[in-house]
N, C-alpha and C. Protein backbone atom coordinates (compact mmCIF):
# COMPACT_ATOMS: atom_id res chain seq x y z
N UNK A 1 120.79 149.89 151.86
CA UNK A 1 121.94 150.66 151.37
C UNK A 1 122.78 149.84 150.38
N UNK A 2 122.78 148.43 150.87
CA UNK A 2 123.51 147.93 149.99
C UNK A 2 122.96 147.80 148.31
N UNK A 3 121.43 148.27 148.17
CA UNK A 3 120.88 147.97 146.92
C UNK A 3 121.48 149.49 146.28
N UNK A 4 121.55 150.17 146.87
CA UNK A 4 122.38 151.59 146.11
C UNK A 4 123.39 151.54 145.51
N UNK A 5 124.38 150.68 146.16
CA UNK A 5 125.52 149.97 145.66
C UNK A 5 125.18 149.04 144.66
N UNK A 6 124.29 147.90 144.66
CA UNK A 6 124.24 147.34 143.02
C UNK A 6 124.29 148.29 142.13
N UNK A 7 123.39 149.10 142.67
CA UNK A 7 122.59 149.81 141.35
C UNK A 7 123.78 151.00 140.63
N UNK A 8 124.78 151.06 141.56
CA UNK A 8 125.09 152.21 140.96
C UNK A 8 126.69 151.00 140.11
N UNK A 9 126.74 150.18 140.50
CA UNK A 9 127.78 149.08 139.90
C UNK A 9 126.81 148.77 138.52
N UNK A 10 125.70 148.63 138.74
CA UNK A 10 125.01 148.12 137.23
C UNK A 10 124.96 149.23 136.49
N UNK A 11 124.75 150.14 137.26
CA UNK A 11 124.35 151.74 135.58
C UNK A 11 125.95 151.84 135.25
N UNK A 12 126.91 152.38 135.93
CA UNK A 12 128.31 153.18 135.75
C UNK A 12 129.20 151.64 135.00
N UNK A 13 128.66 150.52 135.21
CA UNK A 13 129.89 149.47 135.11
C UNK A 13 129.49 148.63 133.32
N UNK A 14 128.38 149.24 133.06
CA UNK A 14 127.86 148.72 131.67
C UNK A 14 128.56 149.35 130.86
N UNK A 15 128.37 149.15 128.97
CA UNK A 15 129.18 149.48 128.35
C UNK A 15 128.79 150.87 127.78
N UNK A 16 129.50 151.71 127.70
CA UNK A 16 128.18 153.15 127.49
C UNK A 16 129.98 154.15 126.87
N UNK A 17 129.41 155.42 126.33
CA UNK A 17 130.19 155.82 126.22
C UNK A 17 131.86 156.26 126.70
N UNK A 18 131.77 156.56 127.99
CA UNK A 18 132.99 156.83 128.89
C UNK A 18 133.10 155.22 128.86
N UNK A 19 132.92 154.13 128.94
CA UNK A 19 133.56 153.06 129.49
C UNK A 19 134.43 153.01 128.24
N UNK A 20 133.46 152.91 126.75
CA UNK A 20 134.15 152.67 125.75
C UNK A 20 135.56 153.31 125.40
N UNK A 21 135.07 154.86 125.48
CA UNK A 21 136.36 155.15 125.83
C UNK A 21 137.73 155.00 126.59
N UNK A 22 137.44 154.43 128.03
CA UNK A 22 138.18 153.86 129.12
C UNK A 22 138.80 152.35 127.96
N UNK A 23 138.10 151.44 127.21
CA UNK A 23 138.52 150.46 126.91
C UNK A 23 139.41 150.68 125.80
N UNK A 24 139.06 151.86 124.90
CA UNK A 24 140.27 152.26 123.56
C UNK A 24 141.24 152.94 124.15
N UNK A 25 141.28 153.54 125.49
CA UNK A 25 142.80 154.03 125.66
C UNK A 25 143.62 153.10 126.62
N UNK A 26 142.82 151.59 127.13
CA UNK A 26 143.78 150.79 127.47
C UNK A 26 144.55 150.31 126.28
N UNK A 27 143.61 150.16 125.30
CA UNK A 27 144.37 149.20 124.18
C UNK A 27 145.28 149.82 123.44
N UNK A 28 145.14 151.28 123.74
CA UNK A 28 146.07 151.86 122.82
C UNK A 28 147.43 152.43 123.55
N UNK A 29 147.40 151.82 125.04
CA UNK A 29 148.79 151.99 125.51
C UNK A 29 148.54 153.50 126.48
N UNK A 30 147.22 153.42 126.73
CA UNK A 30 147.43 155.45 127.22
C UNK A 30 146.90 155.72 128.74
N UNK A 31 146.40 154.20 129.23
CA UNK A 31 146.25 153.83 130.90
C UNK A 31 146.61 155.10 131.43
N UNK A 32 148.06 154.87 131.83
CA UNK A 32 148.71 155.60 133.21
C UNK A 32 148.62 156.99 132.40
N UNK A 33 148.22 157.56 131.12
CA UNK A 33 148.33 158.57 131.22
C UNK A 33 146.90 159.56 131.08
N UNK A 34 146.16 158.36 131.37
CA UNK A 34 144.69 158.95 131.58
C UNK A 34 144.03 158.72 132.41
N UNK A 35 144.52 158.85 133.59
CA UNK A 35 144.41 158.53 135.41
C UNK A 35 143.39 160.50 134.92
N UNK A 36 143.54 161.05 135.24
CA UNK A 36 142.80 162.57 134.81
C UNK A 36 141.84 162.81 134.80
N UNK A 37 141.78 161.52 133.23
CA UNK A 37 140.19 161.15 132.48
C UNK A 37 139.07 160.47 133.63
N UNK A 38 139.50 159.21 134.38
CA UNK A 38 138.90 159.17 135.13
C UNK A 38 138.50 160.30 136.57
N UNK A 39 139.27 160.56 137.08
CA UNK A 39 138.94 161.69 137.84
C UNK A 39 138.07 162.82 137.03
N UNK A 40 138.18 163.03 136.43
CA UNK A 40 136.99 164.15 135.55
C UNK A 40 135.91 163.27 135.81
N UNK A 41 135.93 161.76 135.22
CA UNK A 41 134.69 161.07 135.56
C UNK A 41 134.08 161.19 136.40
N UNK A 42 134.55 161.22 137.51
CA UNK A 42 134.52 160.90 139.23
C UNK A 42 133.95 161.94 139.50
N UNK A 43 134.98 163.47 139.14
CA UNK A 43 134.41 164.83 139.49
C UNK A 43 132.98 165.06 139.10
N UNK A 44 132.31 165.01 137.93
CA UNK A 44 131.37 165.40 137.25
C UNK A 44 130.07 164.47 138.39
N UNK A 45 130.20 163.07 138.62
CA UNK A 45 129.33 161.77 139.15
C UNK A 45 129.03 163.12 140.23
N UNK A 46 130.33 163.31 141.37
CA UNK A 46 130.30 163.98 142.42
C UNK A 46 129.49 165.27 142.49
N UNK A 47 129.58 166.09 141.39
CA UNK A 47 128.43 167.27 140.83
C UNK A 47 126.86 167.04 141.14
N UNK A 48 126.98 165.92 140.22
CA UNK A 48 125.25 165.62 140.60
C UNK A 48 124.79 165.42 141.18
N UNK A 49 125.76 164.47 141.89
CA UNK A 49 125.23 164.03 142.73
C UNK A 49 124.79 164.67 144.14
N UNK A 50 125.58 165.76 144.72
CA UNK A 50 125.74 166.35 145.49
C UNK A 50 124.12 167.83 144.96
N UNK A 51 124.45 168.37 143.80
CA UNK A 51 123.79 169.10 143.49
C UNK A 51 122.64 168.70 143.31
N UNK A 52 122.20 167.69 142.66
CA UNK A 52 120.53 167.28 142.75
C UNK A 52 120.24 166.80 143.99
N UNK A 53 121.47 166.08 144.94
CA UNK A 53 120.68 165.56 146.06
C UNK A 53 120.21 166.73 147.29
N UNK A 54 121.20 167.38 147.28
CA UNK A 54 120.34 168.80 147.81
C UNK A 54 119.60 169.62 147.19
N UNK A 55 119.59 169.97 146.18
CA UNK A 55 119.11 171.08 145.48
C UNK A 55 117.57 170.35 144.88
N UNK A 56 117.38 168.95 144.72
CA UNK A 56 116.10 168.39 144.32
C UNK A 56 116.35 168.44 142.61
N UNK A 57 115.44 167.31 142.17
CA UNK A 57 115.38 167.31 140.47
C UNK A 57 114.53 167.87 140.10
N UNK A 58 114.00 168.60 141.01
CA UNK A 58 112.63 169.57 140.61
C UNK A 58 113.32 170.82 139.40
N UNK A 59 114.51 170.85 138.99
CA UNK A 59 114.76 171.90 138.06
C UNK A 59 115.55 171.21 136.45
N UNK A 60 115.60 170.16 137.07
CA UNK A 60 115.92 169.09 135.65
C UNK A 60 114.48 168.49 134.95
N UNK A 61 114.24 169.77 134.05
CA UNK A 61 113.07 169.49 133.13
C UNK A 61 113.57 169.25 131.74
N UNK A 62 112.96 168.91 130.97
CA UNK A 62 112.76 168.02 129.81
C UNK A 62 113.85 168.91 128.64
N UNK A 63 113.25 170.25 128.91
CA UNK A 63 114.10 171.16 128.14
C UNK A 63 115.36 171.43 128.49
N UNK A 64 115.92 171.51 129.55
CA UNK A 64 117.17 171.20 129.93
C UNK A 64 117.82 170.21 129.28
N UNK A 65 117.19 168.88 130.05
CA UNK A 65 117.89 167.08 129.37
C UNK A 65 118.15 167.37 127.89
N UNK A 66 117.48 168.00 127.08
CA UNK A 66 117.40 168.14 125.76
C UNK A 66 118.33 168.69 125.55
N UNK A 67 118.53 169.86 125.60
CA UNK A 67 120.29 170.76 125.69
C UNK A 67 121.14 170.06 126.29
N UNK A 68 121.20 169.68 127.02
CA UNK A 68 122.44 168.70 127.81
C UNK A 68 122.64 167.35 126.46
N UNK A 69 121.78 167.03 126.05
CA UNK A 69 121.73 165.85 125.82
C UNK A 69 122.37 166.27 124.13
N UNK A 70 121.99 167.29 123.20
CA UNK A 70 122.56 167.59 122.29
C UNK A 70 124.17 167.72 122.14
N UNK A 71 124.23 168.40 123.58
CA UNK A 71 125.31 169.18 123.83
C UNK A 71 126.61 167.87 123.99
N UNK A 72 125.68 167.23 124.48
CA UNK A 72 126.46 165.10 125.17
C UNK A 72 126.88 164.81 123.52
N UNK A 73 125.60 164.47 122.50
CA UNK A 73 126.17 163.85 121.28
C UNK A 73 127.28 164.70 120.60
N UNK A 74 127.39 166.25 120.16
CA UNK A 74 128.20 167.02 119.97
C UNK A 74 129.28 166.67 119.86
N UNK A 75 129.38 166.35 121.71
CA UNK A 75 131.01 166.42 122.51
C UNK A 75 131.19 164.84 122.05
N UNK A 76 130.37 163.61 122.12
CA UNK A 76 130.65 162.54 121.60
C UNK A 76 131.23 162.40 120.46
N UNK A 77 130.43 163.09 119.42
CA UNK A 77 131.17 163.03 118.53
C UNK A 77 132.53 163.70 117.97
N UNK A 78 132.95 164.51 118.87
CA UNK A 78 134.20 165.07 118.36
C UNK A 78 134.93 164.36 119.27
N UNK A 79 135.34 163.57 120.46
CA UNK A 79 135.92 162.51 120.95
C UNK A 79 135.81 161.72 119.70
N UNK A 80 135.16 160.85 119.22
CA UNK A 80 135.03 159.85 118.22
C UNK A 80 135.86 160.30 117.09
N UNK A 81 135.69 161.82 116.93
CA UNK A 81 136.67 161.74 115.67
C UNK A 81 138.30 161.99 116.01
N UNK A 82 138.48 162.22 117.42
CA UNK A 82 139.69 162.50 117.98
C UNK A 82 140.35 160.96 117.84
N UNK A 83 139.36 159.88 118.02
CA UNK A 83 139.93 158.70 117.91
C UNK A 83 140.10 158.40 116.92
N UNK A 84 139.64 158.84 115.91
CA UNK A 84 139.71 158.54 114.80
C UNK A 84 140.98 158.63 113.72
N UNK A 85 141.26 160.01 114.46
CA UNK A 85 142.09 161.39 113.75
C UNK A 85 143.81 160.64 114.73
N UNK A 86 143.39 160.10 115.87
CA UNK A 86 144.87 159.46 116.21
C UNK A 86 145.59 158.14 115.74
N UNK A 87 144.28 157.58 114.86
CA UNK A 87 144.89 156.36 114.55
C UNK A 87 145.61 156.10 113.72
N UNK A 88 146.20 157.38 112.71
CA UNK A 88 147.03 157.42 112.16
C UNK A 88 148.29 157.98 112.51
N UNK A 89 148.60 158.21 113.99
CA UNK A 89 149.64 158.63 114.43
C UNK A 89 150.25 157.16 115.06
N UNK A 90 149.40 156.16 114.67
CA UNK A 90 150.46 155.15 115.18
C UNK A 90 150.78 154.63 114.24
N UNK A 91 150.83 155.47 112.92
CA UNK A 91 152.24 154.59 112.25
C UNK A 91 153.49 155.16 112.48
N UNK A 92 154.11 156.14 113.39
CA UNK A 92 154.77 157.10 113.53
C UNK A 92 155.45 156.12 114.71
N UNK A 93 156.41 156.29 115.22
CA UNK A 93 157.68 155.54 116.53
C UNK A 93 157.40 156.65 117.58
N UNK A 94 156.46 158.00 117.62
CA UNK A 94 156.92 158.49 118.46
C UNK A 94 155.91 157.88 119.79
N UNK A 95 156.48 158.62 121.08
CA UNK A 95 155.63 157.85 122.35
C UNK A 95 154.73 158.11 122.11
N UNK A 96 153.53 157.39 122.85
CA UNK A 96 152.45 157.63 123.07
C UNK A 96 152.24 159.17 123.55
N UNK A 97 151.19 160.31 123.74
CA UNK A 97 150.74 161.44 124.17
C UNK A 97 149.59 161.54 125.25
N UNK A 98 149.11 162.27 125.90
CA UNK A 98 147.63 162.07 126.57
C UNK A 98 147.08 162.19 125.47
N UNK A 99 145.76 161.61 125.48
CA UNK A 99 144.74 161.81 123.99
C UNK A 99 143.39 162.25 125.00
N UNK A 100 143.69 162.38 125.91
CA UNK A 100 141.81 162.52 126.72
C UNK A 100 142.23 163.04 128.00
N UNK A 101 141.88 164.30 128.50
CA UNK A 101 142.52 164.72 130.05
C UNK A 101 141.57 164.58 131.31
N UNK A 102 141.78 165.36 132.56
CA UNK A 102 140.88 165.48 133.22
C UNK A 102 139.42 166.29 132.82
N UNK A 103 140.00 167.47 132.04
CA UNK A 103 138.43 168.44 131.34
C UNK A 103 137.50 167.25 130.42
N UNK A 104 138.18 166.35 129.99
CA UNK A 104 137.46 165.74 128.98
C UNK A 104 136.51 164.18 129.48
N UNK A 105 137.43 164.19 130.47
CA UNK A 105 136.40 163.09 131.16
C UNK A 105 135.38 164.45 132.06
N UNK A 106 135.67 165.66 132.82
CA UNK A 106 134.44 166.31 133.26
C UNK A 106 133.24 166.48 132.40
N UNK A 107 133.72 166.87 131.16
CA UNK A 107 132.99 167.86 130.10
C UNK A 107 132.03 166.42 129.71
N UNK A 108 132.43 165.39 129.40
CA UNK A 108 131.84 164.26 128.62
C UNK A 108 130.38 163.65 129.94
N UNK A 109 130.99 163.58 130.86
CA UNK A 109 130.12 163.11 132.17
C UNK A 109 128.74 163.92 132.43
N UNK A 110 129.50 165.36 132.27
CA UNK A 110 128.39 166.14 132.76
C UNK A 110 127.49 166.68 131.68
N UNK A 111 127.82 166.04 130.24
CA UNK A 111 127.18 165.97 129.34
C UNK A 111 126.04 164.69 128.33
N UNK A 112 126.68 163.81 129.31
CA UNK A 112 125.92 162.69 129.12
C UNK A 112 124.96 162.34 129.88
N UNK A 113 123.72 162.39 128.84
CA UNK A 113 122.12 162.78 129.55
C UNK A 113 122.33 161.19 130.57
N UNK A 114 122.56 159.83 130.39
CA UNK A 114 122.72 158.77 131.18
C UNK A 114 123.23 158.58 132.44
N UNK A 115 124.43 159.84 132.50
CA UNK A 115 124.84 160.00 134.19
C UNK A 115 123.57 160.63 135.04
N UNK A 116 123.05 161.53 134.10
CA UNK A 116 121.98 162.33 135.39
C UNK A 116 121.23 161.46 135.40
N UNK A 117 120.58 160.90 134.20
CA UNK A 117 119.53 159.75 134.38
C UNK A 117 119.31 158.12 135.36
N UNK A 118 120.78 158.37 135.32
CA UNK A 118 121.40 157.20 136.25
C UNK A 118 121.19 158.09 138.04
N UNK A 119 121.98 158.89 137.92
CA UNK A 119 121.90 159.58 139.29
C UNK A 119 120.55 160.18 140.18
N UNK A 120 119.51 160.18 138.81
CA UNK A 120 117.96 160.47 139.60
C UNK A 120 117.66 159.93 139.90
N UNK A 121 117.17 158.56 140.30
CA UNK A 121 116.55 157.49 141.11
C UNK A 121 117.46 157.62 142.35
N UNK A 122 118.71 157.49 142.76
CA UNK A 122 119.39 157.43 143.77
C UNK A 122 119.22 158.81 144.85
N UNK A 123 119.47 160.17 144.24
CA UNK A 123 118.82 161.38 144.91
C UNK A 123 117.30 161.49 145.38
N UNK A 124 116.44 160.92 144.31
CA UNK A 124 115.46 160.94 144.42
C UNK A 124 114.54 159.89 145.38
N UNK A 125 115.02 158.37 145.20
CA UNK A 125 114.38 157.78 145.62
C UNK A 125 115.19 157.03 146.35
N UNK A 126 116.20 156.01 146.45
CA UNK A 126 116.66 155.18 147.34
C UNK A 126 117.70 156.37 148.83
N UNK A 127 118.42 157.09 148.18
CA UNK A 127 118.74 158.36 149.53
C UNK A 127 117.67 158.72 150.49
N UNK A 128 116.45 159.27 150.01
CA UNK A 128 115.56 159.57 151.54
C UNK A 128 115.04 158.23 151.55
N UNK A 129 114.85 156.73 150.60
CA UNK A 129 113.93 155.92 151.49
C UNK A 129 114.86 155.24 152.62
N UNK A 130 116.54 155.75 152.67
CA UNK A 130 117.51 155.13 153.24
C UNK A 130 117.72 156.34 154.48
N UNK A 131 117.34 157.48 154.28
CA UNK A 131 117.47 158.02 155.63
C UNK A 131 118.72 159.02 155.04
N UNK A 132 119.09 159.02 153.85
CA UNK A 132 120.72 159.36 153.36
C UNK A 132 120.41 161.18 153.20
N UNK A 133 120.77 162.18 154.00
CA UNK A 133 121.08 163.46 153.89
C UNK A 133 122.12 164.03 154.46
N UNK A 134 122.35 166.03 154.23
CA UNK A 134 123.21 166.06 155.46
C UNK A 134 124.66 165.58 154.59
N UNK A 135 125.65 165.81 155.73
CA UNK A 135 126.87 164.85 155.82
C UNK A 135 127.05 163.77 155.33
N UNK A 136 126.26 162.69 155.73
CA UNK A 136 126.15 161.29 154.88
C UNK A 136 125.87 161.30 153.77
N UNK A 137 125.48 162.59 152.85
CA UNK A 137 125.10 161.95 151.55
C UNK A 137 126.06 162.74 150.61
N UNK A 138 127.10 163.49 151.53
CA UNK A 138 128.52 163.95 150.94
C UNK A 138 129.02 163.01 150.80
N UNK A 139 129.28 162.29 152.26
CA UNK A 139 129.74 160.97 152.44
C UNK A 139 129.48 159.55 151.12
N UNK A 140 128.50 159.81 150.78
CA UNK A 140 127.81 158.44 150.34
C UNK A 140 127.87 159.39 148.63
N UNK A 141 128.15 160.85 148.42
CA UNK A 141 127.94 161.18 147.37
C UNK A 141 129.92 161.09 146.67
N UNK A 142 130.76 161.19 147.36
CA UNK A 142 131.81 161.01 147.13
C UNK A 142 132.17 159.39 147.29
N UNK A 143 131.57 158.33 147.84
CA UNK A 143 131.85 156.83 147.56
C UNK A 143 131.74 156.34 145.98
N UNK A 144 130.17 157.27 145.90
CA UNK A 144 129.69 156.59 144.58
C UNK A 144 130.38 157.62 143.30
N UNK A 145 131.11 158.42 143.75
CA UNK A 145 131.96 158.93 142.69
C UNK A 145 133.53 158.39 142.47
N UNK A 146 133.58 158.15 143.62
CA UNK A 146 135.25 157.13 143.18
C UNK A 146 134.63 155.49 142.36
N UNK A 147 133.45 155.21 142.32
CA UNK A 147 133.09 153.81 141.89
C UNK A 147 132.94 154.49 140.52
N UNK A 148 132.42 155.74 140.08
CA UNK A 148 132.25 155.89 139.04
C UNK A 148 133.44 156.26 138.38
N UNK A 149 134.43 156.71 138.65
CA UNK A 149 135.74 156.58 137.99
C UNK A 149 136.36 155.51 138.26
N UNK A 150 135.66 154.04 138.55
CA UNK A 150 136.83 153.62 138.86
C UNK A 150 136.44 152.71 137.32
N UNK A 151 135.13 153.06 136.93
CA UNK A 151 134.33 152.22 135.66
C UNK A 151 135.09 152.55 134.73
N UNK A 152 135.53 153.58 134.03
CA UNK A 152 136.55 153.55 132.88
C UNK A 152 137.99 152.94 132.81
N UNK A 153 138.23 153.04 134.70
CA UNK A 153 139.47 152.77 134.67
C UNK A 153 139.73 150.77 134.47
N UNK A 154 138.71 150.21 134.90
CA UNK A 154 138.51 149.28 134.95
C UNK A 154 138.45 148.93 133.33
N UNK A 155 137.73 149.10 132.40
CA UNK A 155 137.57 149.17 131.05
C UNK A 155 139.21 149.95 130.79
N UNK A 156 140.06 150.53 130.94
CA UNK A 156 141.22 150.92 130.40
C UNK A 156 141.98 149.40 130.97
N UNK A 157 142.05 149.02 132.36
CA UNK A 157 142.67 147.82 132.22
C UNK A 157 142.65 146.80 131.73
N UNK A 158 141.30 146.11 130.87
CA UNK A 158 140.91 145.47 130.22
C UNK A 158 141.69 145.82 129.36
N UNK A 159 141.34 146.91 128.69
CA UNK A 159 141.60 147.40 127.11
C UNK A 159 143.55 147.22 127.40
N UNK A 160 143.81 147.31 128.10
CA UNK A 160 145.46 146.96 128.53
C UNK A 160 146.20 145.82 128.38
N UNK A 161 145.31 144.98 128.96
CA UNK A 161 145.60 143.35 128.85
C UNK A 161 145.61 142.70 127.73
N UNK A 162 144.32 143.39 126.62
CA UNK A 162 143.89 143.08 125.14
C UNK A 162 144.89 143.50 124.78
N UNK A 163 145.57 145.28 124.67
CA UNK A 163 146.52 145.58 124.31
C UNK A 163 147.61 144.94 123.80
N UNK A 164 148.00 144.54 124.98
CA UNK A 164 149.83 144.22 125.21
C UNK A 164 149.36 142.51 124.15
N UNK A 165 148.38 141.87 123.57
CA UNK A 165 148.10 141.25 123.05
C UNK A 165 148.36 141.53 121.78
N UNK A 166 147.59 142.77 121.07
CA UNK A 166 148.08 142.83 120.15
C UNK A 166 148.85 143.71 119.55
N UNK A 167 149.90 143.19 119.01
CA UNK A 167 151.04 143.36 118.22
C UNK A 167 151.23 144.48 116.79
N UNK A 168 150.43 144.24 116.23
CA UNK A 168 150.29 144.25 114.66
C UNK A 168 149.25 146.12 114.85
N UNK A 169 150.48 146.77 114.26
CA UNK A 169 150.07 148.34 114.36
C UNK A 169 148.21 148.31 113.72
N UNK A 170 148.13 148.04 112.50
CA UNK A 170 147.20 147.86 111.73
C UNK A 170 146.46 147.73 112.47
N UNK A 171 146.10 146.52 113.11
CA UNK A 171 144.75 145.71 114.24
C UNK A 171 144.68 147.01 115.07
N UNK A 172 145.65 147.57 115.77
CA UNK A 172 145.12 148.40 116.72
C UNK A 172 144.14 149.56 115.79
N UNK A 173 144.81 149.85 114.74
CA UNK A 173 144.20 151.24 113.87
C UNK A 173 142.69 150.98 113.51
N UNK A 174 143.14 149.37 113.06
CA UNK A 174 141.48 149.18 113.13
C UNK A 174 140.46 148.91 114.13
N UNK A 175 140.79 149.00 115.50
CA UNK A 175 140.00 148.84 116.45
C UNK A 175 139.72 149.81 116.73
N UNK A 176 140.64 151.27 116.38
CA UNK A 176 140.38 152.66 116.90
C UNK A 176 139.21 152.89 115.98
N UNK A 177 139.46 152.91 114.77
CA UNK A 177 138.36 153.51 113.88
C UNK A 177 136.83 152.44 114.26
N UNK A 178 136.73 151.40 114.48
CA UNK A 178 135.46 150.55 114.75
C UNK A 178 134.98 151.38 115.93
N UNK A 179 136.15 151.70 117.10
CA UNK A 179 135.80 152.34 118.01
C UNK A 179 134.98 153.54 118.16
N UNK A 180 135.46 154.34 116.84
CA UNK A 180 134.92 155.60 116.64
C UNK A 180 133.85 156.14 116.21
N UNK A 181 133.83 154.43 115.04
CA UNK A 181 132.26 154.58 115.08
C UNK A 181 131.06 154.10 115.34
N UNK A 182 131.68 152.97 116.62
CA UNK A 182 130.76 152.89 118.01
C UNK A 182 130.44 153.76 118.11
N UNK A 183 131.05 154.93 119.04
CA UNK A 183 130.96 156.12 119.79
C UNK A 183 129.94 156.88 118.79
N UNK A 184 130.34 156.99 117.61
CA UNK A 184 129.48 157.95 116.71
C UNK A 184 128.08 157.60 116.41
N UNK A 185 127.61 155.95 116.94
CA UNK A 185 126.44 155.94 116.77
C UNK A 185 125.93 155.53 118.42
N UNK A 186 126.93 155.38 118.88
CA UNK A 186 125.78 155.71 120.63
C UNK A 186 125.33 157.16 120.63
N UNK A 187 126.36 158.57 119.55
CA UNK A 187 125.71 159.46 119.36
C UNK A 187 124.28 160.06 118.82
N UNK A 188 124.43 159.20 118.05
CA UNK A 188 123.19 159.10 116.71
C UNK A 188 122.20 158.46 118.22
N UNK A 189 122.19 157.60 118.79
CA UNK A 189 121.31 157.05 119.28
C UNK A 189 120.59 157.74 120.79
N UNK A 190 121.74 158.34 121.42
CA UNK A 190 121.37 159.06 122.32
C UNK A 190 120.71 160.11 121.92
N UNK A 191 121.12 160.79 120.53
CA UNK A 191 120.26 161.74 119.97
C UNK A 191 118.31 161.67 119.29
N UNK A 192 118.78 160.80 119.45
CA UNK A 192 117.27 160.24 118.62
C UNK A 192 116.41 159.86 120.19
N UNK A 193 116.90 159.65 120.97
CA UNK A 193 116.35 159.05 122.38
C UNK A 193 116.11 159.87 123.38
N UNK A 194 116.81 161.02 123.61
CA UNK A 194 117.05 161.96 124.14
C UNK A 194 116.70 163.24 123.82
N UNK A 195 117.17 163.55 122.32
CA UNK A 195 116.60 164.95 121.62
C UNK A 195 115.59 164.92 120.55
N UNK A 196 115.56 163.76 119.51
CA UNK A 196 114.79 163.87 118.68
C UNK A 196 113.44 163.34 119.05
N UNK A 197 113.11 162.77 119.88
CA UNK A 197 111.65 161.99 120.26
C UNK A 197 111.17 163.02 121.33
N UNK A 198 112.17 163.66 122.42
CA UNK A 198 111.20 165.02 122.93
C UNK A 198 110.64 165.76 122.37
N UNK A 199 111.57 166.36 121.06
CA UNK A 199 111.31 167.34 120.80
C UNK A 199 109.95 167.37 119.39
N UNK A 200 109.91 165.92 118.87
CA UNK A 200 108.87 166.19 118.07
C UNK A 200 107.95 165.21 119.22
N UNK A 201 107.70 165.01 120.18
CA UNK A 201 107.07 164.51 121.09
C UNK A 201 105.87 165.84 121.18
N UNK A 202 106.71 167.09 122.01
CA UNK A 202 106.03 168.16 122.29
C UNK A 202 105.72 168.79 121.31
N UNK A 203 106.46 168.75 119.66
CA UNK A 203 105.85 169.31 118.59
C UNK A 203 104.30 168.62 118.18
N UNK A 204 104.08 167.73 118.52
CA UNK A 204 102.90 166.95 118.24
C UNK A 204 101.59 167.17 119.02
C-alpha cells in the first residue's frame, strides 16, 4: 500500500500543467485566493478515481483519450492565454482578483489525458493486487485526492516564497508570459502525444 502512495506523490507532485499553474498564481500573489482551484483539482482526481475504480477502464478507449485529450490542449491553451492576457493588469494598483476558480481547476483535471493516465495503473493494477474495493477504495479514493490537490497547492507556495522575492512589476510580467508559453507548448506536446500520433497511428 505504501507503493500506491509513492506512486501517486511521483505522478501528481511532478511538474505538469496544473502544478505550473499552482506555481504562477503563487508568484503572482493569488494563493489564498485559489484554495477553489485546488479543490477542483482534488474533485476531478476523486471522479476517476472512484469512477474507473468501480466502473473498470474497460470503457476508456483510445477514441475517447483522444477527445478528452484535444479537449485538455484547448482548455490549456486558453488558461495560457488568460495568463497571458493578466499580465498586463499588473501595471494597474488595483488588488489582486481570482484568476482561476474551483470550475477551472475541475474542468482542467478532468481534461488532462495525464490524470486518467496516471489514475489507470492504480484502479487497475496496484487496488485489486492490494485487496483495495468496496468502502476502502472510497476511503483510499478520497486520500489520494486531497494529495492531489495538495500538488498545486504546494507549487502555489513555492511560487509565494519566489513571489514576495520579487519586487520589480516587470520580472513578474515576464515570468507570466514565459509561463504562458510553457503551458502553450505542454499543449502542443500533449497534442502531438495524445491526439496527433493516435490518430494518424490508426490512419495508417
Amino acid at each position: 500500500m505504501l507503493g500506491i502512495i509513492l506512486y501517486g506523490l511521483g505522478v501528481m507532485y511532478t511538474p505538469g500543467p496544473v502544478n505550473l499553474l499552482g506555481l504562477n498564481l503563487g508568484i503572482n500573489g493569488q494563493a489564498k485566493y485559489s484554495i477553489g482551484f485546488c479543490l477542483g483539482v482534488g474533485s476531478a482526481m476523486l471522479f476517476y478515481l472512484v469512477v474507473l475504480g468501480f466502473a473498470g477502464a474497460a470503457w476508456i478507449d483510445g477514441q475517447i483519450l483522444v477527445v478528452l485529450s484535444a479537449l485538455g490542449c484547448g482548455y490549456i491553451l486558453y488558461l495560457a492565454w488568460k495568463i497571458a492576457r493578466a499580465s498586463a493588469e499588473l501595471e494597474t494598483d488595483d488588488a489582486p482578483t481570482q484568476l482561476f476558480s474551483f470550475r477551472d481547476g475541475v474542468a482542467m483535471q478532468l481534461l488532462n489525458p495525464k490524470a486518467m493516465v496516471a489514475v489507470l495503473p492504480i484502479v487497475t493494477l496496484q487496488f485489486p493486487a492490494a485487496g483495495i474495493d468496496g468502502v476502502s477504495l472510497v476511503v483510499w479514493a478520497v486520500g489520494l485526492s486531497l494529495l492531489a490537490a495538495g500538488a498545486p497547492g504546494s507549487y502555489m507556495l513555492l511560487g509565494r516564497i519566489v513571489g514576495q522575492r520579487i519586487q520589480q512589476p516587470h520580472l513578474v510580467k515576464g515570468f507570466n508570459l514565459a509561463m504562458a508559453a510553457l503551458l502553450a507548448a505542454v499543449a502542443v506536446s500533449i497534442g502531438v502525444e495524445h491526439v496527433w500520433v493516435p490518430l494518424t497511428s490508426a490512419a495508417g
